[in-house]
Protein backbone atom coordinates (compact mmCIF):
# COMPACT_ATOMS: atom_id res chain seq x y z
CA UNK A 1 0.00 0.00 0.00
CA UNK A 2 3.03 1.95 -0.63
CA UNK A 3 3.62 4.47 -3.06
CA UNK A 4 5.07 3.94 -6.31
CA UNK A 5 2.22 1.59 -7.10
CA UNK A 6 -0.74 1.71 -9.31
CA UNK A 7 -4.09 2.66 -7.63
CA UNK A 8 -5.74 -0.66 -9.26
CA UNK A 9 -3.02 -2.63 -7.48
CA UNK A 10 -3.82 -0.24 -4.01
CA UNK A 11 -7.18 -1.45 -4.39
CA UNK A 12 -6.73 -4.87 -4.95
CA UNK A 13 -4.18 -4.84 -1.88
CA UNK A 14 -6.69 -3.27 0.15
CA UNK A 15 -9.62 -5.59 -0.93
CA UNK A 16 -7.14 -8.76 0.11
CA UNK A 17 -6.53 -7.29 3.28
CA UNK A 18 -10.53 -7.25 4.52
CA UNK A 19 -11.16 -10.65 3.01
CA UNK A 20 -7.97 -11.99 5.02
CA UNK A 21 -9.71 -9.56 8.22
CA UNK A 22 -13.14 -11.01 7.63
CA UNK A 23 -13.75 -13.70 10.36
CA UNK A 24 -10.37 -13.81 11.46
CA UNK A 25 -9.17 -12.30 14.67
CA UNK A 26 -5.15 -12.96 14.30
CA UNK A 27 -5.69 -11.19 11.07
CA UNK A 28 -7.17 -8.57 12.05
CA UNK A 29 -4.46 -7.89 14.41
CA UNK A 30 -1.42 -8.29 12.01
CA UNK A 31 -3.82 -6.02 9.65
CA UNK A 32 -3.77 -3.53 12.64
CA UNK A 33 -0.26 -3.67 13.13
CA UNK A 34 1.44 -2.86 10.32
CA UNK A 35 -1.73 -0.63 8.90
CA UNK A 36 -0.85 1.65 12.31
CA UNK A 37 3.19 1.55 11.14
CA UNK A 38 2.24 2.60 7.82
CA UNK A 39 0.13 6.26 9.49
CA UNK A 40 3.71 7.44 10.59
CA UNK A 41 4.78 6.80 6.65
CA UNK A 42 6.19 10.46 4.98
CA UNK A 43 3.78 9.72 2.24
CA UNK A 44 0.43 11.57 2.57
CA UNK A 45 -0.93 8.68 -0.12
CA UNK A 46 0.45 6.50 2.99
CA UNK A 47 -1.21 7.40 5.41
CA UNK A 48 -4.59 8.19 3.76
CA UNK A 49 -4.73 4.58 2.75
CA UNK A 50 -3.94 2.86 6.15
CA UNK A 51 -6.14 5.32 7.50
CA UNK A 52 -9.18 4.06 5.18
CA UNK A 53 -7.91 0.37 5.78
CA UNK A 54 -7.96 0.84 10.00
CA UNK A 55 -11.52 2.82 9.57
CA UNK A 56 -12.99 -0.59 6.93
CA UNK A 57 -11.25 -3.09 9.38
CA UNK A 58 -13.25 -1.65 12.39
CA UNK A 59 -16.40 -1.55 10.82
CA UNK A 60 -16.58 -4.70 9.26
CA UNK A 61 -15.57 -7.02 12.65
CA UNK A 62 -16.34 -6.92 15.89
CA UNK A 63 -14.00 -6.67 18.35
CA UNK A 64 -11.27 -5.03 15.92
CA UNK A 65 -11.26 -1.89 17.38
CA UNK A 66 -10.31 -3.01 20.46
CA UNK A 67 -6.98 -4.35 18.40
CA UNK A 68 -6.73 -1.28 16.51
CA UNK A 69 -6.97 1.14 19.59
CA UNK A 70 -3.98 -1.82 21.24
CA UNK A 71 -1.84 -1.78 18.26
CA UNK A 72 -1.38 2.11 18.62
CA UNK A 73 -3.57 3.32 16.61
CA UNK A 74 -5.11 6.59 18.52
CA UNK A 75 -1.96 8.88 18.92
CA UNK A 76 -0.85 8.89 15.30
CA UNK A 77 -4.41 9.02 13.66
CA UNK A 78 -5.02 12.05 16.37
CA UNK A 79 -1.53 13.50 15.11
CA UNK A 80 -3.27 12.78 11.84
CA UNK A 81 -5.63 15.05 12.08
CA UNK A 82 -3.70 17.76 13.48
CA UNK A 83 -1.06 17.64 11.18
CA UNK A 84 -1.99 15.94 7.29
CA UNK A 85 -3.55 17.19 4.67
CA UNK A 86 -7.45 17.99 3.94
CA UNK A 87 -7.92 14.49 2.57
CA UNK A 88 -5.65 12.49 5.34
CA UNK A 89 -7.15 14.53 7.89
CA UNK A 90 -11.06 13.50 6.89
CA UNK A 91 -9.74 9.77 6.67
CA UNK A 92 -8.23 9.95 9.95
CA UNK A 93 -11.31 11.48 11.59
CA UNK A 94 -13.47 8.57 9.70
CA UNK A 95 -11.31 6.15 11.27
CA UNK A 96 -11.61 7.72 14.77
CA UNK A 97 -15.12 7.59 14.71
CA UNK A 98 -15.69 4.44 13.42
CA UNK A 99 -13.41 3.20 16.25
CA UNK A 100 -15.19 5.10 18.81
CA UNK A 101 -18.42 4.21 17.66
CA UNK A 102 -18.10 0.46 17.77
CA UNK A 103 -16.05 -0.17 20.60
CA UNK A 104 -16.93 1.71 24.05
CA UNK A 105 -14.16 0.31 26.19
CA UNK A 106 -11.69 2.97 23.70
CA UNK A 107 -14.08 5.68 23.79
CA UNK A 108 -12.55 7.85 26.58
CA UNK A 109 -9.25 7.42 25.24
CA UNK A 110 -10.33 8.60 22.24
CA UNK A 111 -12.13 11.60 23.42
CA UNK A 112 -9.36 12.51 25.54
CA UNK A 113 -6.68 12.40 22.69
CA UNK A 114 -9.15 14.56 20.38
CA UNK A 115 -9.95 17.02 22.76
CA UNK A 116 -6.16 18.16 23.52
CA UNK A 117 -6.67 19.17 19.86
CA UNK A 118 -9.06 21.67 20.54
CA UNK A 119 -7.42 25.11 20.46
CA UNK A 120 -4.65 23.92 18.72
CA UNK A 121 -3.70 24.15 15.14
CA UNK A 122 -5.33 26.26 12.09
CA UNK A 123 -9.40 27.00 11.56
CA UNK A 124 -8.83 23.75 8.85
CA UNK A 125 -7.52 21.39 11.89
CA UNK A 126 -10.01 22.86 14.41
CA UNK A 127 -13.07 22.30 11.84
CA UNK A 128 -11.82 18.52 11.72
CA UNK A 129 -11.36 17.87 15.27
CA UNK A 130 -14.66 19.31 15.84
CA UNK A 131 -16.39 17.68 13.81
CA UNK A 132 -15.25 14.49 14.82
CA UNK A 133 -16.60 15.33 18.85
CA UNK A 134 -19.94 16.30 17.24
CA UNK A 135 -19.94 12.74 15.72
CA UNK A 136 -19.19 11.13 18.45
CA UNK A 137 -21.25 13.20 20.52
CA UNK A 138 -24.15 11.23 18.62
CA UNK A 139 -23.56 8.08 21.56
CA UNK A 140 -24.82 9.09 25.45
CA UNK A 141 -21.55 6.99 26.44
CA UNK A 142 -18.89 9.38 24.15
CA UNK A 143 -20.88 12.00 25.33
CA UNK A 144 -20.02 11.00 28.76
CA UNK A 145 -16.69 10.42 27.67
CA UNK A 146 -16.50 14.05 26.03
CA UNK A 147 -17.24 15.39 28.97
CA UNK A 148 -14.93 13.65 31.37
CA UNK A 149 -12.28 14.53 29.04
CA UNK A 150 -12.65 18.01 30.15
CA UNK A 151 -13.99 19.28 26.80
CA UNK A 152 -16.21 21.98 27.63
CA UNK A 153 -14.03 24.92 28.73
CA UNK A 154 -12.08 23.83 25.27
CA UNK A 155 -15.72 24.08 23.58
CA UNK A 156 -16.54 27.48 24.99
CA UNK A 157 -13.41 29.36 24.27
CA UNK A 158 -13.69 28.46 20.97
CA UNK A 159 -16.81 30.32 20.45
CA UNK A 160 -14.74 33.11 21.41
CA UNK A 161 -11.67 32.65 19.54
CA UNK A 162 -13.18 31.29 16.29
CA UNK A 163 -14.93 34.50 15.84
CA UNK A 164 -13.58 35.37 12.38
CA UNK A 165 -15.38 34.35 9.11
CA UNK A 166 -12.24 31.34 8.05
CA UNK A 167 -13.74 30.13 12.07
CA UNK A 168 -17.77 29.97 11.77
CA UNK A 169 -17.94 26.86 10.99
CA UNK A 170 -15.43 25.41 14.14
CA UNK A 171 -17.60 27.85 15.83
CA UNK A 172 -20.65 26.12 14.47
CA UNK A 173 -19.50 23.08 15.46
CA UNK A 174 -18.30 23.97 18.59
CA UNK A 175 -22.02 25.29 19.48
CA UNK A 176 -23.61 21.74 18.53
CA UNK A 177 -21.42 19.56 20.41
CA UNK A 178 -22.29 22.02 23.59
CA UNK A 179 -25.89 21.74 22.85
CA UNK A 180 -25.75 17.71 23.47
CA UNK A 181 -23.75 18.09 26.09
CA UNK A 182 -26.02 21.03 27.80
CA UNK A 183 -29.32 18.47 27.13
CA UNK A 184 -27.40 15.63 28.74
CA UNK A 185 -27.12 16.67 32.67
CA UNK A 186 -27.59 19.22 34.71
CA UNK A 187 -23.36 19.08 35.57
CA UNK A 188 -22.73 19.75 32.36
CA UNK A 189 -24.70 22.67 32.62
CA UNK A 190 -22.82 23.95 35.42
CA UNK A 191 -19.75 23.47 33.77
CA UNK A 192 -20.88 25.50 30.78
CA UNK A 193 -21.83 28.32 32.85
CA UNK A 194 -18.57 27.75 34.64
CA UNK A 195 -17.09 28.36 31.67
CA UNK A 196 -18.43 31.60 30.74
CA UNK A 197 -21.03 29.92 28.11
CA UNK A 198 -23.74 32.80 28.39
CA UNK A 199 -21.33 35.08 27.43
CA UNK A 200 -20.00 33.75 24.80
CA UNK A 201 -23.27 31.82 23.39
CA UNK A 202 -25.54 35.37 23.57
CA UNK A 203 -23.93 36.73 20.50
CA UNK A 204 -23.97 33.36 18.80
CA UNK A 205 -27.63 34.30 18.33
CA UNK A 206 -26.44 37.04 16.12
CA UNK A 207 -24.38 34.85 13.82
CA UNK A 208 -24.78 34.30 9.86
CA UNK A 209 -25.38 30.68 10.38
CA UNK A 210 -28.90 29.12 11.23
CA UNK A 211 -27.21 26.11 12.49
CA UNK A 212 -25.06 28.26 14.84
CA UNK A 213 -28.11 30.04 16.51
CA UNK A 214 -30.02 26.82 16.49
CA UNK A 215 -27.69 25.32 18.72
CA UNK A 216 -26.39 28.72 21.35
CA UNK A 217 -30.75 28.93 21.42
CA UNK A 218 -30.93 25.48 22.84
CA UNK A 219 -27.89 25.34 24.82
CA UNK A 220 -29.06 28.70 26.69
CA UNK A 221 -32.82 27.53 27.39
CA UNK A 222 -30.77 24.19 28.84
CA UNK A 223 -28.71 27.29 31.03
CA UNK A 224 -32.13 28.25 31.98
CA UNK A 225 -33.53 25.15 33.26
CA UNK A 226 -32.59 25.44 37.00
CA UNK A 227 -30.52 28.30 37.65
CA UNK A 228 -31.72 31.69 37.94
CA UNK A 229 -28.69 33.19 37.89
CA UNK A 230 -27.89 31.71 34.11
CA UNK A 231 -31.33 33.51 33.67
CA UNK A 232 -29.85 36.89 34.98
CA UNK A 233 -27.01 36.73 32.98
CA UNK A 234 -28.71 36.15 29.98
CA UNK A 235 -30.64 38.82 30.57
CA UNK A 236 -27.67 41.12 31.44
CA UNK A 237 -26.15 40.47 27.82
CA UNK A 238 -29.21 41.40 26.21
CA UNK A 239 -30.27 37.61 25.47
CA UNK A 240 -34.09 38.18 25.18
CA UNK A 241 -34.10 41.02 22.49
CA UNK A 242 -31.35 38.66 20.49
CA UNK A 243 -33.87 35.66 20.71
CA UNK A 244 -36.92 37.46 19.86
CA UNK A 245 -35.06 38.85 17.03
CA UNK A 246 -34.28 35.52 15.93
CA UNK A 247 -38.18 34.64 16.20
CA UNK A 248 -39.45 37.68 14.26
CA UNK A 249 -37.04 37.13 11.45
CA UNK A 250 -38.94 36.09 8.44
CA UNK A 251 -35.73 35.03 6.93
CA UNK A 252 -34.97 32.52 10.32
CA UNK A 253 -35.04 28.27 9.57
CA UNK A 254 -38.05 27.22 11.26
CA UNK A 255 -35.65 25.06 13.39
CA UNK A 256 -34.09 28.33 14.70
CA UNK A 257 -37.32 29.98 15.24
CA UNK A 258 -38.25 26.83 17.58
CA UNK A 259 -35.19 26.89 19.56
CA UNK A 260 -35.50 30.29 20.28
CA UNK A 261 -39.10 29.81 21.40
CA UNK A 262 -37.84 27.35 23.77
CA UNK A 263 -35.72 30.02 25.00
CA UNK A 264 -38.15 32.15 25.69
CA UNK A 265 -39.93 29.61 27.58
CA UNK A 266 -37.27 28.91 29.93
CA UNK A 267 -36.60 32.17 30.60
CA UNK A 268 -40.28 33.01 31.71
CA UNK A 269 -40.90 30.23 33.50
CA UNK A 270 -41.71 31.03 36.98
CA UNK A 271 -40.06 34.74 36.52
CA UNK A 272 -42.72 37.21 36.27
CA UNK A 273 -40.40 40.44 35.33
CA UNK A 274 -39.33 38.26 32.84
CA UNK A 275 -42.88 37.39 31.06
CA UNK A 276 -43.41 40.94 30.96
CA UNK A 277 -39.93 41.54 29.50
CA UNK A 278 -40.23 39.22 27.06
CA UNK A 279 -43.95 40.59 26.00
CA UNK A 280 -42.58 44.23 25.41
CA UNK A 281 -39.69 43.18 23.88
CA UNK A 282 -42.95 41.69 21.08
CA UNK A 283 -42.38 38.07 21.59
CA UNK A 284 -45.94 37.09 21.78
CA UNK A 285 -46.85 37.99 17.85
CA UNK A 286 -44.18 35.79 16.60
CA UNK A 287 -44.94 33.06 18.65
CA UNK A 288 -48.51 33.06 17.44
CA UNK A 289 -47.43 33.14 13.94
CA UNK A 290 -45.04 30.08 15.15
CA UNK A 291 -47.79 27.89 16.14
CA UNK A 292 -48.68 27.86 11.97
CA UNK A 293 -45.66 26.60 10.78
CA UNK A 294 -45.76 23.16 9.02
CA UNK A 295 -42.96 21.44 11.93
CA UNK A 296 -44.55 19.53 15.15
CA UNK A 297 -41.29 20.57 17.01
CA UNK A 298 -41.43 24.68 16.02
CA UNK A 299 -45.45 24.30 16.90
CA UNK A 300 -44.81 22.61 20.26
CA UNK A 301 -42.54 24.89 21.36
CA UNK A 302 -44.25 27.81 20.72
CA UNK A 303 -47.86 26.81 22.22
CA UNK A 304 -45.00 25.92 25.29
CA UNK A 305 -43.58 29.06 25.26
CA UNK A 306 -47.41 31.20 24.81
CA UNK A 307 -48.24 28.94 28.37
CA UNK A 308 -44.79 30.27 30.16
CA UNK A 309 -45.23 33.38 29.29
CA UNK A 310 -49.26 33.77 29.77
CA UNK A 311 -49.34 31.88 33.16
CA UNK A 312 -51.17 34.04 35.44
CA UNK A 313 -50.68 37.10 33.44
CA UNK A 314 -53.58 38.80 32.16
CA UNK A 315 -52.31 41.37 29.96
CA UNK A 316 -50.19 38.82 28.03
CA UNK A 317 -53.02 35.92 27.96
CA UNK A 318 -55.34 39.45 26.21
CA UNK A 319 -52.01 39.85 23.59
CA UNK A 320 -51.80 36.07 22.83
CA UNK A 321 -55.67 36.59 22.44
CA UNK A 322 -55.01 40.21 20.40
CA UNK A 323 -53.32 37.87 17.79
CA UNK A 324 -55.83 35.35 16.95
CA UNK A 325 -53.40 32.52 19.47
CA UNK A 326 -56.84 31.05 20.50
CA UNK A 327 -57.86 30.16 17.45
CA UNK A 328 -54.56 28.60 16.05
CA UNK A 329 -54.29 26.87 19.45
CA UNK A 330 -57.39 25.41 19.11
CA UNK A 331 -57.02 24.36 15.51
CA UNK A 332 -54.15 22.36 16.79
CA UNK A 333 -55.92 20.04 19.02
CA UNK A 334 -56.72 17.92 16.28
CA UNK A 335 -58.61 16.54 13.61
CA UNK A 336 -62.24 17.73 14.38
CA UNK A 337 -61.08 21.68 14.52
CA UNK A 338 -59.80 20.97 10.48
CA UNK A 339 -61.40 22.12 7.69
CA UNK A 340 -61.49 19.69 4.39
CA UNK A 341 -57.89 20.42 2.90
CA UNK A 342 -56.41 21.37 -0.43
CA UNK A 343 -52.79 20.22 -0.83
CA UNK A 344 -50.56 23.09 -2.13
CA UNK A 345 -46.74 21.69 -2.77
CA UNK A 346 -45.75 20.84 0.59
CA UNK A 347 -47.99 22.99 2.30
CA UNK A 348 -51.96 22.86 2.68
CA UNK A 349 -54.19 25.57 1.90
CA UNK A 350 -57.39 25.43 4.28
CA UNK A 351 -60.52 25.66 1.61
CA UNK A 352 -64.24 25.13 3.49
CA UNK A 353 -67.40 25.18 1.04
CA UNK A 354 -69.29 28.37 3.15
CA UNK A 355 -72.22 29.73 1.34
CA UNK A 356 -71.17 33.48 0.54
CA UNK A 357 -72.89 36.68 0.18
CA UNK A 358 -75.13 36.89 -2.71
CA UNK A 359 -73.01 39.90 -4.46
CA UNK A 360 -69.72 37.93 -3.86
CA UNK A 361 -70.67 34.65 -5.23
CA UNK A 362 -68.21 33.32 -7.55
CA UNK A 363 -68.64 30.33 -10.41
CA UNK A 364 -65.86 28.27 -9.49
CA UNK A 365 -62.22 28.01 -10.54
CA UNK A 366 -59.63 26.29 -12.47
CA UNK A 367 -56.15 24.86 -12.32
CA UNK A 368 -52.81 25.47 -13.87
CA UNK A 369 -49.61 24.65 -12.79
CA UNK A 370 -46.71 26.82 -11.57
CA UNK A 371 -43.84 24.91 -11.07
CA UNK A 372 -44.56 21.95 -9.00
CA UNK A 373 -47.41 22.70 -7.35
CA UNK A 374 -51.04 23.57 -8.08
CA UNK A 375 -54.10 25.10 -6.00
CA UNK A 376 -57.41 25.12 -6.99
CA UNK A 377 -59.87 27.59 -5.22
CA UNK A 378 -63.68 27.21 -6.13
CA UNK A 379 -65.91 29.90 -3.89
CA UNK A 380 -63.33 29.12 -0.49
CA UNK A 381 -63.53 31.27 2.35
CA UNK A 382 -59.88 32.01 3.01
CA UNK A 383 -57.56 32.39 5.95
CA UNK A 384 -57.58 35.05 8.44
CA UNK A 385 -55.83 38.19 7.69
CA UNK A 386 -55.67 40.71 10.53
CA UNK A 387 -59.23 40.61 11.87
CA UNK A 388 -60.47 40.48 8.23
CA UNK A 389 -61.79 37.40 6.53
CA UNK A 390 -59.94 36.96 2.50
CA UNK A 391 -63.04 35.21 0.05
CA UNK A 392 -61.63 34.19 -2.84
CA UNK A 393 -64.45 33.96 -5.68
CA UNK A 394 -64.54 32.94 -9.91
CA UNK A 395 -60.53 33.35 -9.07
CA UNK A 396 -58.05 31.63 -11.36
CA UNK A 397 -55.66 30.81 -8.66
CA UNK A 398 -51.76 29.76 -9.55
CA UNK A 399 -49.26 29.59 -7.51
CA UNK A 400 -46.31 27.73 -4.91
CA UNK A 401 -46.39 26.55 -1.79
CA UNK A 402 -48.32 28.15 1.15
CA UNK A 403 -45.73 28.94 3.90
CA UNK A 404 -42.33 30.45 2.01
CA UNK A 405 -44.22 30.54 -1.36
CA UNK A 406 -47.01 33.43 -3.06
CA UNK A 407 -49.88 32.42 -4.21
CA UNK A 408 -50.93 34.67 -7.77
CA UNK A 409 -54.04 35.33 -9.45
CA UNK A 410 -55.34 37.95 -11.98
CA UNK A 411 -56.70 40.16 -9.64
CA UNK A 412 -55.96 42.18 -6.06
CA UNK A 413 -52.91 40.46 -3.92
CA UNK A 414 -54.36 40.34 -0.44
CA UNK A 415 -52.72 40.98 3.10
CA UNK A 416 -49.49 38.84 4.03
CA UNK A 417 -51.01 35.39 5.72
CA UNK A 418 -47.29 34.38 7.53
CA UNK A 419 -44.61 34.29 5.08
CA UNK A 420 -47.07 33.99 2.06
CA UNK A 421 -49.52 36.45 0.27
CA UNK A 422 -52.96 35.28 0.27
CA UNK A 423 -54.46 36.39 -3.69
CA UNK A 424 -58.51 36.99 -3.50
CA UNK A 425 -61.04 38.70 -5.09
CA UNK A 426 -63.11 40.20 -2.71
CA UNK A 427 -62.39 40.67 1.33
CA UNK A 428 -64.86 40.84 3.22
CA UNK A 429 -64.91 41.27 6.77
CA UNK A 430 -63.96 45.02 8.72
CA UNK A 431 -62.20 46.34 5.37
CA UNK A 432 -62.92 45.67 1.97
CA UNK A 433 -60.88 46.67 -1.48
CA UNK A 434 -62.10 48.38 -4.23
CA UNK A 435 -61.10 47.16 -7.07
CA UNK A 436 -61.37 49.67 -10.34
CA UNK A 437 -62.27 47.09 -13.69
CA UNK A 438 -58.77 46.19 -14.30
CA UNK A 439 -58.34 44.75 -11.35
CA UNK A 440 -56.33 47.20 -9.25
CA UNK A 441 -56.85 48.61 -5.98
CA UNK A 442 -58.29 51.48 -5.63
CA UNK A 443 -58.31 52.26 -1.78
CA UNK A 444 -59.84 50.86 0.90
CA UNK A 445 -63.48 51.47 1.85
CA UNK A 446 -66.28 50.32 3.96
CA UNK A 447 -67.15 46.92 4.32
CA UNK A 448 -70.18 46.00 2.02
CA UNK A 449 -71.16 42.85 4.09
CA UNK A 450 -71.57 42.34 7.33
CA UNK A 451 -68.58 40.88 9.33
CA UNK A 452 -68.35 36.74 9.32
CA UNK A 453 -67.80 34.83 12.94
CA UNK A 454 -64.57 33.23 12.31
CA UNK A 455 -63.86 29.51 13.20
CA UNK A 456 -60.92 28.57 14.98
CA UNK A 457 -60.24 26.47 11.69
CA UNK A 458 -60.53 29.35 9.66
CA UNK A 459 -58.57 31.34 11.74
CA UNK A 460 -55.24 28.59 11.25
CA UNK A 461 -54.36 27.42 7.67
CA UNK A 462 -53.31 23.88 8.46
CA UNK A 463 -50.09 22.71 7.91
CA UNK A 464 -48.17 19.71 6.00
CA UNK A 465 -47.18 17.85 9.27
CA UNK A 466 -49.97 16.52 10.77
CA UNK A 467 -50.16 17.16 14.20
CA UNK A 468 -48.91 14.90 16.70
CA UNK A 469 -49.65 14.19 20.26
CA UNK A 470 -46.92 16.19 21.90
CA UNK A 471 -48.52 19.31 20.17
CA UNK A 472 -52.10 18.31 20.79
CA UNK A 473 -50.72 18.12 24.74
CA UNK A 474 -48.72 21.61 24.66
CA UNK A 475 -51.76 23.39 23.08
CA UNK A 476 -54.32 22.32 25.95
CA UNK A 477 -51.86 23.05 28.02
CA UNK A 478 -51.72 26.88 26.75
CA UNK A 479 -55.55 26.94 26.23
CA UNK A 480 -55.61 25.88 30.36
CA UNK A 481 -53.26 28.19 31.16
CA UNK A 482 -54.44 31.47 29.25
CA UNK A 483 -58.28 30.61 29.92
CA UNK A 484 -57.59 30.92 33.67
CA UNK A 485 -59.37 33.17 35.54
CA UNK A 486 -59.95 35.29 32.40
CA UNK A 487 -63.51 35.33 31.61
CA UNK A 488 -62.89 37.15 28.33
CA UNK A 489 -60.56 33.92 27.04
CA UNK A 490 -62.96 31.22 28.44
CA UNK A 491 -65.61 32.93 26.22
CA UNK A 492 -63.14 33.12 23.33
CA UNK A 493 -62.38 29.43 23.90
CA UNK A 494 -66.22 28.47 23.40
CA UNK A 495 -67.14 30.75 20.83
CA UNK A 496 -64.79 29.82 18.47
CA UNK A 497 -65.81 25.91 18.95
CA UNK A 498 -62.45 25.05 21.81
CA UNK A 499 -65.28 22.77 24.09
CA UNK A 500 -65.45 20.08 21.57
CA UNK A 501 -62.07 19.26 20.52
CA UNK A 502 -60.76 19.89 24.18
CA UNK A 503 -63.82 16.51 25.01
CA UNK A 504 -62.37 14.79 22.25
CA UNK A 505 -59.00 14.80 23.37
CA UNK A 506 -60.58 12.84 26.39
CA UNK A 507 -62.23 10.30 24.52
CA UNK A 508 -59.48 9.90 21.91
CA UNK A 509 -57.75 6.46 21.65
CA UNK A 510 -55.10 7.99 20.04
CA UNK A 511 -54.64 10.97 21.94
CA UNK A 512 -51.47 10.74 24.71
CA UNK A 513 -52.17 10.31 27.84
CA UNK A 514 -50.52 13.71 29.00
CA UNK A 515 -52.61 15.25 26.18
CA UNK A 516 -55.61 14.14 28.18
CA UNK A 517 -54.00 15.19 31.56
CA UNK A 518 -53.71 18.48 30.41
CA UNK A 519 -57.48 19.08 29.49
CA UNK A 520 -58.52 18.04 32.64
């Protein structure tokens, strides 16, 4: 495996090798043996080769990385990594993990040679040797082993070193391999905070990467979760602005969006000045909007972070309220709140066959694709816009996906609905357009017809995900919490039809058992 040989003869050396490995234990470790010799080789065509051969050997038998790991293997492949080029450096990592992966007994030994890496070296060697902890960060057991390594205070200052653009990505990486850590134990939490994490996660939230505020949002709501103090500092570095920035961001991931909600949660929980911070700092439309995206996690954590921050809190439960969160909530309790469905790309577009006003009636519509998706709208009584209620009628309606795409037609675009524009006709409800006969707006006047009782379903365009229990739970928990003691949400709750899906979360076989806990 030498240079000065032909890559077809490299191949067929290598393919020998496993099918002498394959079975054979005193193989395996001769394999090992001179495959670990050949790492410390000048040749960088060498060493990516026994690299590959160590990382095939380990995968394909058990109990070969335990000969691997005792032939030597660990120091030079770490050395590897530090030291060899971009394409030795990715097969020594592969190797690493693979070793780590399928052999626990060398997993701290591992770790530990890996983590003296960290601060060490060039943003090249750093992205490697970080991104080799985040793999192995995917077992509870080399998490364990990460961690007893003493790898967090490494983790942490390298959010603060790796600042500059050539670093984002160590940064990035950095971030995610906290996050696991931070959701593992409560002394890893410590030791985060120890560390100086709030300080140097906070600005994280500010960072061009949506992976990189994904995982500072969730590793500070884990700072949150029993120390008030990691609250207060947050809080000192101006954490709650940052995070509701993140949420109001139409250009955030969805994931983002939902760790930041979590957040948010954490921080209110049990803190009073904080709910109130968090409300004027305008968390509370956001969130609503949140609980309409098409992901179960972004929706749970929302309706979780709308309870936090309502509980016992009058003037926030009226604001959730303010921005039509009853309705969505209750649309997410499950299927008998849902409207018959037109699928739209990815997305759903809620349609319901309502009898409209005689002067708005239309004739029906047609379809005509726009990329890869179609809708079709025949006399629908739209989503709600404001407080206003969007009728599309006789509307040729083309367009993408509900959620990040526009919907078209030939006539008036309508108010945004989320990320999207809703296209009608007519709107009736408190405000109307008047449209001149091409088409175009001409102002807005007085409503023609008299204002329509809106449905909790009509109120919350359903999404692509169907809803799952864990949602169905977290929105009666909100609806409990926000209907307490306020008579003006209790009313809310039945008028907009909340009493029967709340029963049928009882009776439902498939409904969780916490879901049911949480309507009674």
């Amino acid at each position: 495996m030498d240079d000065g040989i032909t890559p077809r003869a490299h191949q067929h050396a290598s393919d020998a090798l496993q099918r002498l490995a394959d079975g054979n234990p005193e193989n395996q470790a001769v394999i090992a043996k001179h495959a670990v010799s050949l790492l410390s080789n000048p040749s960088a065509g060498a060493q990516k080769r026994a690299a590959k051969t160590l990382q095939t050997l380990g995968a394909r038998n058990i109990g070969s990385p335990v000969l691997i790991v005792n032939a030597g293997a660990i120091s030079p492949l770490v050395n590897l990594l530090a030291l060899g080029i971009t394409a030795v450096k990715e097969e020594a990592a592969s190797a690493l993990a693979t070793l780590s992966l399928n052999s626990p007994s060398t997993q701290l030994a591992i770790s530990t040679g890996i983590i003296t890496l960290l601060g060490t070296g060039n943003a090249e060697t750093q992205e490697h040797v970080t991104g080799l902890l985040l793999t192995l960060s995917q077992d509870n057991d080399n998490r364990m082993a990460i961690s007893k390594a003493g790898a967090i205070p490494r983790l942490v200052t390298q959010l603060r070193t790796m600042a500059s653009p050539a670093g984002a990505r160590s940064q990035e990486l950095a971030a995610a391999v906290l996050a696991r850590l931070s959701g593992d134990s409560d002394k890893n939490v410590s030791a985060i905070a120890a560390a100086g994490g709030v300080r140097s996660l906070v600005p994280l939230l500010a960072s061009s990467s949506a992976a990189a505020q994904a995982h500072a949002a969730a590793c500070l709501s884990d700072l949150c979760r029993t120390s008030l103090r990691n609250k207060n500092a947050i809080l000192a570095e101006n954490g709650i602005q940052m995070l509701v920035t993140l949420l109001s961001n139409p250009l955030s991931h969805s994931n983002t969006k939902a760790e930041a909600a979590g957040a948010l949660l954490a921080l209110s929980s049990g803190q009073p000045e904080n709910q109130k911070a968090i409300a004027d700092a305008g968390a509370i439309k956001p969130l609503v909007a949140l609980l309409g995206d098409d992901d179960n996690y972004a929706r749970r954590k929302a309706a979780g972070a709308i309870a936090a921050i309502g509980y016992r809190n009058t003037a926030n439960q009226d604001a959730v309220d303010k921005f039509n969160g009853i309705e969505k909530l209750i649309a997410l309790l499950g299927p008998t709140t849902r409207p018959r469905e037109s699928s739209v790309g990815r997305n759903r577009l809620v349609t319901r066959d309502v009898p409209l006003p005689p002067d708005t009636e239309g004739a029906g519509g047609s379809r005509e694709p726009v990329g890869r998706s179609r809708l079709v709208s025949t006399d629908v009584v739209g989503e709600l816009v404001g407080r206003s209620r969007l009728v599309s009628t006789d509307v040729d309606v083309v367009g993408e996906p509900v959620g990040r795409g526009r919907l078209m037609s030939t006539d008036v675009v309508g108010e945004p609905v989320g990320r999207s524009r809703l296209v009608t006709r007519d709107v009736v409800g408190s405000t109307t357009l008047a449209l001149s006969e091409e088409g175009a707006s001409t102002g807005i006047a007085p409503s023609a017809v008299a204002p329509v009782q809106l449905s909790a379903a009509a109120a919350c365009p359903t999404a692509a995900a169907p809803v799952d229990d864990e949602v169905r739970a977290e929105a009666a928990a909100a609806l409990a919490v926000l209907a307490r003691k306020n008579a003006k949400i209790q009313d809310k709750v039945a008028s907009v039809g909340g009493i029967e899906p709340l029963v049928a979360l009882l009776q439902g076989d498939h409904v969780s058992e916490r879901a049911k806990e949480e309507v009674r």
